[in-house]
C-alpha atoms as a PDB file:
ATOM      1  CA  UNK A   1      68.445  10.021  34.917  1.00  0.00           C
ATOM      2  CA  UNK A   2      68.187  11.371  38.432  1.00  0.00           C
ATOM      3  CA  UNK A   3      71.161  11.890  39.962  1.00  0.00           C
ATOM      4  CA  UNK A   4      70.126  11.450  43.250  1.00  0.00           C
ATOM      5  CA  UNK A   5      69.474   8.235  45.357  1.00  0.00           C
ATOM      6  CA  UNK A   6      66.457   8.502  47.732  1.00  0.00           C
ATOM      7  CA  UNK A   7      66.141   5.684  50.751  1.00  0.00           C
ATOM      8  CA  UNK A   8      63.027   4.753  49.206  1.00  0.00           C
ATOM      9  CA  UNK A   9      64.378   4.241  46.039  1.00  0.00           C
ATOM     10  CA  UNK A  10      67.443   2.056  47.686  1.00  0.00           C
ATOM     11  CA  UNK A  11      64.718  -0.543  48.906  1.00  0.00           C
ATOM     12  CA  UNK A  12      63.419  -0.738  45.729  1.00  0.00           C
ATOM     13  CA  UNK A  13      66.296  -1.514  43.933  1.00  0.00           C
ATOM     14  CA  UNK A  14      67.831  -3.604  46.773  1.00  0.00           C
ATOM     15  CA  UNK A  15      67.451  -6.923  45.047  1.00  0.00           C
ATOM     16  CA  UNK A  16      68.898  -6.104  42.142  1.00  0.00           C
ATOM     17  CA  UNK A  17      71.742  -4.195  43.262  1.00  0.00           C
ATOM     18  CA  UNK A  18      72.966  -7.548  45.462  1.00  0.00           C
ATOM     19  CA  UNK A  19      71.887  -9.826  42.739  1.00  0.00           C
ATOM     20  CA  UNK A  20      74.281  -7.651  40.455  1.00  0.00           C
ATOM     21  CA  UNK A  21      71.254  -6.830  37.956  1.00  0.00           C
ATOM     22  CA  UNK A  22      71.661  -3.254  38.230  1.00  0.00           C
ATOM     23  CA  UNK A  23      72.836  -0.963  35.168  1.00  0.00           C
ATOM     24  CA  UNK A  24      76.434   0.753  35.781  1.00  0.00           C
ATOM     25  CA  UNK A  25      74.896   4.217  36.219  1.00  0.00           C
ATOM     26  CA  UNK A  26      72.248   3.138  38.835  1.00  0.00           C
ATOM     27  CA  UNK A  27      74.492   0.832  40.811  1.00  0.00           C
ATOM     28  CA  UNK A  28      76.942   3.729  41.028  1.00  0.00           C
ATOM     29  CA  UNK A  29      74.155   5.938  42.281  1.00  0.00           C
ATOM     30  CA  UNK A  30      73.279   3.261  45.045  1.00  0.00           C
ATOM     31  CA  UNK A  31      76.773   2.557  46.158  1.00  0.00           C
ATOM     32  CA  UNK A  32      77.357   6.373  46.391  1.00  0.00           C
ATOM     33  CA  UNK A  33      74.055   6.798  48.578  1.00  0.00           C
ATOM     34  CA  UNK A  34      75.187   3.639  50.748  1.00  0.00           C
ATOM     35  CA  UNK A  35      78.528   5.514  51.508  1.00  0.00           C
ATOM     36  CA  UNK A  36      76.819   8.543  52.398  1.00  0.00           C
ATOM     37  CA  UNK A  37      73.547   6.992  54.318  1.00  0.00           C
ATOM     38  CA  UNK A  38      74.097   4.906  57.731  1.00  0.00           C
ATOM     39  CA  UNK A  39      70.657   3.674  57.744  1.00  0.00           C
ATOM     40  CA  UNK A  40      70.572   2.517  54.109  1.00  0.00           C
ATOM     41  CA  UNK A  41      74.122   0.662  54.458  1.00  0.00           C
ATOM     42  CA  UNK A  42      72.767  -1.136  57.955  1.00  0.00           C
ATOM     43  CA  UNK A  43      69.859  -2.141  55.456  1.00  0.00           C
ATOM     44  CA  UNK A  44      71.523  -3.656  53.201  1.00  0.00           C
ATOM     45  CA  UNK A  45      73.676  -5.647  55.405  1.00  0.00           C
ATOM     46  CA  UNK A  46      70.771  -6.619  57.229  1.00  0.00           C
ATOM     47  CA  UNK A  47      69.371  -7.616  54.108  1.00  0.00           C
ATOM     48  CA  UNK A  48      72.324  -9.681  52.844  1.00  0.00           C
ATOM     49  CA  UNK A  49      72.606 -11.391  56.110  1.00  0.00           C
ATOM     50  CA  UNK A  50      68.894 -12.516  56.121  1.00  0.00           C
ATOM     51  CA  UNK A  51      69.572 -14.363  52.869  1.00  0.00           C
ATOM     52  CA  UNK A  52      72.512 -15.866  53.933  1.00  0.00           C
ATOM     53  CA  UNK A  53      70.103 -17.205  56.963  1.00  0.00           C
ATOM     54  CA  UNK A  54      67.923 -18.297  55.134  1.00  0.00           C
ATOM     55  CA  UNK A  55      70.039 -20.262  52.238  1.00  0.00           C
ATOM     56  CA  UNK A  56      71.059 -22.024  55.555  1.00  0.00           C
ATOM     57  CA  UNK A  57      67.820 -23.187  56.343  1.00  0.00           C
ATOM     58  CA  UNK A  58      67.327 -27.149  55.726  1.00  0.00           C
ATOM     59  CA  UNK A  59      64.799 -27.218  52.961  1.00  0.00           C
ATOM     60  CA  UNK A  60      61.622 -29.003  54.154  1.00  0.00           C
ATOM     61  CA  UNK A  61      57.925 -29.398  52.824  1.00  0.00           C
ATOM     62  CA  UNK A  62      54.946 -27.216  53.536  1.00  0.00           C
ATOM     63  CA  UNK A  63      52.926 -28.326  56.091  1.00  0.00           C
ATOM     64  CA  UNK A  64      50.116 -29.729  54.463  1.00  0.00           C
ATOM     65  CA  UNK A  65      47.317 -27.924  56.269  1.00  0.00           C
ATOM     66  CA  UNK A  66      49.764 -24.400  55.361  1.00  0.00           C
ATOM     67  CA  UNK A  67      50.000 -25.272  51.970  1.00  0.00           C
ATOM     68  CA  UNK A  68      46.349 -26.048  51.365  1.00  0.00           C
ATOM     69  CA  UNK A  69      45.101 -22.407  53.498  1.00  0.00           C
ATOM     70  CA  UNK A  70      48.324 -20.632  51.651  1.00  0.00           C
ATOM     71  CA  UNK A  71      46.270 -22.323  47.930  1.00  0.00           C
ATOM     72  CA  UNK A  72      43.231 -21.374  48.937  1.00  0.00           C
ATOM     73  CA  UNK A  73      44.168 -17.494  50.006  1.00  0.00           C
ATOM     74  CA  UNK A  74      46.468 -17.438  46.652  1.00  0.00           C
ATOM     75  CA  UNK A  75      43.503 -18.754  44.313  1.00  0.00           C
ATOM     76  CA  UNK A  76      40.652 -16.185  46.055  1.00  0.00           C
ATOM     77  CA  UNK A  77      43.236 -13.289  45.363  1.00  0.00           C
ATOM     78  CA  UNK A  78      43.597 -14.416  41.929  1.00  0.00           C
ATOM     79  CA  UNK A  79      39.665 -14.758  41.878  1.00  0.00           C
ATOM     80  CA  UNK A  80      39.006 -11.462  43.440  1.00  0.00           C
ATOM     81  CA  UNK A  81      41.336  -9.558  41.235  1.00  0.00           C
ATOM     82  CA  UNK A  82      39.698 -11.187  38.038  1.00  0.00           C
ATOM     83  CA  UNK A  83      36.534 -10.205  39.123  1.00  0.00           C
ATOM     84  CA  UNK A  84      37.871  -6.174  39.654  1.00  0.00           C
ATOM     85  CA  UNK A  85      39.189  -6.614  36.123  1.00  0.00           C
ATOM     86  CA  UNK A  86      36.158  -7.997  34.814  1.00  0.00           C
ATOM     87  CA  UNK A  87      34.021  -4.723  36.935  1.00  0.00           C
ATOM     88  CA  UNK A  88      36.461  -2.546  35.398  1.00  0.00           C
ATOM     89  CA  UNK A  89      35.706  -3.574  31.873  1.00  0.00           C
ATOM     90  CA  UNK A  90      32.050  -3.468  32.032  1.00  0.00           C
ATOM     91  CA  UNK A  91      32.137   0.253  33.806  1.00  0.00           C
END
């Protein structure tokens, strides 16, 4: 394993490292590259404090006209990524 942290690398594994998913080695990494990077450690608290925002948002329904253009986009993706697939195949 790479022994070095890169700031790109930090936002990848952001999620895991404050869900606690991270193995021992990498976490170690990460919290060694957070002590050493002021950027990367303003991320993360940045990034902890939008969750804790947002757990503290009253949960309320879509909007139905969002939730039927959010469908539609989701279902065209899908579509459109079925048909690349499908173009891919045939080539």
């Amino acid at each position: 394993m790479n022994h070095h942290m890169t700031c790109r690398r930090i936002t990848e594994l952001l999620i895991d490292f404050v869900d606690g998913n991270l193995p021992e080695e990498e976490h170690a990494l990460l919290q060694r590259h957070l002590c050493g990077c002021v950027p990367c450690a303003i991320y993360l608290h940045t990034y902890q404090d939008t969750i804790q925002l947002t757990k503290s948002l009253p949960e309320e329904p879509l909007p139905m006209e969002f939730a039927c253009r959010l469908k539609a986009m989701i279902t065209e993706a899908c579509q459109k990524k079925a048909a690349e697939s499908e173009e891919g195949l045939v080539n």
